[in-house]
Protein backbone atom coordinates (compact mmCIF):
# COMPACT_ATOMS: atom_id res chain seq x y z
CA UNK A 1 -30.66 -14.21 -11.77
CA UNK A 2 -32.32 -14.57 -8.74
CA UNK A 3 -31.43 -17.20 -5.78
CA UNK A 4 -33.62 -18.59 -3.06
CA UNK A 5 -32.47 -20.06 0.14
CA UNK A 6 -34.77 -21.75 2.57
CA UNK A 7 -32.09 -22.21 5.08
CA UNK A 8 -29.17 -20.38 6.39
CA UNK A 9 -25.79 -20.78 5.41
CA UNK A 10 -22.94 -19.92 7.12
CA UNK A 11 -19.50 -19.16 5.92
CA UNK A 12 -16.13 -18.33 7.43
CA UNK A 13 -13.49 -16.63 5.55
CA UNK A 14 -9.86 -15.72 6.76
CA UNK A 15 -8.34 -12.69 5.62
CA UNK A 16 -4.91 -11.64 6.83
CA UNK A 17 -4.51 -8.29 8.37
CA UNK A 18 -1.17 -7.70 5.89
CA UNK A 19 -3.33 -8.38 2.85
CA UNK A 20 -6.28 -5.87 4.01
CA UNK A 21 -3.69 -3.54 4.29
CA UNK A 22 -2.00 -3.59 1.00
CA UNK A 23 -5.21 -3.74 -0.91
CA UNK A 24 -6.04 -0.38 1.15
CA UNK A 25 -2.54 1.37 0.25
CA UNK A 26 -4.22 0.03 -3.79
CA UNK A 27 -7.39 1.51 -3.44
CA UNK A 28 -5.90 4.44 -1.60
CA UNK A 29 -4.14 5.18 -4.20
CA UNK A 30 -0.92 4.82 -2.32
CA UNK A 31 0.11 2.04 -4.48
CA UNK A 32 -0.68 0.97 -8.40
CA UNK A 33 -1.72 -2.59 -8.63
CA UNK A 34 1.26 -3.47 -10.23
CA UNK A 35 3.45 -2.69 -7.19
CA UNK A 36 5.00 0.59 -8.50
CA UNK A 37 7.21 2.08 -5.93
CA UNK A 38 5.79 4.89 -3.59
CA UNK A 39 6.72 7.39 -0.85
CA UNK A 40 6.12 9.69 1.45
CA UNK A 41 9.01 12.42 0.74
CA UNK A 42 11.49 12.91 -2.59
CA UNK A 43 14.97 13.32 -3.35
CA UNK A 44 14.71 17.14 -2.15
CA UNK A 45 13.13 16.14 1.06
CA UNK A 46 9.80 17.46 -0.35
CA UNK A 47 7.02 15.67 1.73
CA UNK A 48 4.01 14.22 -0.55
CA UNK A 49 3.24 11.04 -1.61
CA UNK A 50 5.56 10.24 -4.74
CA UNK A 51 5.55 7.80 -7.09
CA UNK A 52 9.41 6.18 -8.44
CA UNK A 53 10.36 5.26 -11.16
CA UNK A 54 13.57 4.19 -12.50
CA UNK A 55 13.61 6.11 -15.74
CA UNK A 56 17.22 4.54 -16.94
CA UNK A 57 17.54 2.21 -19.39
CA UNK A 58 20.66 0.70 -18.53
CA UNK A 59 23.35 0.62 -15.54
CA UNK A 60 22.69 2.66 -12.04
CA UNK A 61 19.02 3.84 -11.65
CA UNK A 62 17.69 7.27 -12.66
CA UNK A 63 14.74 7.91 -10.31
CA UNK A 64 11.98 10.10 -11.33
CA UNK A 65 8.98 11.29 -8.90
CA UNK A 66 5.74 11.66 -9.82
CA UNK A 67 3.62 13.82 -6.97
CA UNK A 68 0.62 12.16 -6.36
CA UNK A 69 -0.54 14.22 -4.12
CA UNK A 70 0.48 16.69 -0.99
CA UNK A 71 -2.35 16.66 1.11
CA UNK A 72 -1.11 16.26 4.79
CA UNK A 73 -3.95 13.51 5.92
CA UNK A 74 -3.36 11.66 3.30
CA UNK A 75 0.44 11.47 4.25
CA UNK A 76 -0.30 10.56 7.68
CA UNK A 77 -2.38 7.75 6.34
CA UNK A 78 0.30 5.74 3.93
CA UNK A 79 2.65 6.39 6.86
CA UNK A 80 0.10 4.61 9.64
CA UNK A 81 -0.30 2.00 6.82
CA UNK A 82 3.31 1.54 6.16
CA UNK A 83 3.91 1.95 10.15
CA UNK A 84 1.29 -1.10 10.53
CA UNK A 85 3.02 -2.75 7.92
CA UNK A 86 6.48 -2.92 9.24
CA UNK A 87 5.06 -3.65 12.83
CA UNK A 88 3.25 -6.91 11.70
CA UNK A 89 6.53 -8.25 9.74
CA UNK A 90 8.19 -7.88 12.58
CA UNK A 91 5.75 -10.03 14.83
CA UNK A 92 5.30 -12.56 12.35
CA UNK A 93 9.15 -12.90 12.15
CA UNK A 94 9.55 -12.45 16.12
CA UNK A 95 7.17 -15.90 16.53
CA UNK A 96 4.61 -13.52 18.15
């Protein structure tokens, strides 16, 4: 299908900065779409990016990790994401 404009058209779309963000933690692979939990070190203080999972079925929580993956940039960058993350949340609750 093919579309012709003689004119221009002009748009404006607002996007917030949080939402950008947690789409690139998604596509990163930081995050599942389904809002899994993640993180950057496990219960032995192992640093890698980890996915949790309560495993239990009933009563307190049995966490599992999953490694995702160990690679030390990618670290840095779900850290600067989460970093930016927290910082924003804390201006938009400030009144900033």
């Amino acid at each position: 299908m093919k579309i012709r404009t003689d004119g221009a058209t002009h748009h404006e779309v607002m996007v917030d900065v949080r939402d950008v963000l947690k789409a690139l933690k998604v596509r990163l692979r930081f995050v599942d779409i389904y809002g899994e939990a993640y993180d950057h070190t496990n219960h032995k203080g192992i640093e890698g990016i980890y996915k949790i999972e309560d495993v239990s079925r009933h009563g307190s929580p049995t966490w599992e990790y999953t490694l995702i993956t160990d690679k030390k940039s990618d670290i840095k960058a779900f850290e600067s994401i989460d970093y930016l993350l927290e910082y924003l949340e804390i201006e938009v609750n400030s009144g900033s």
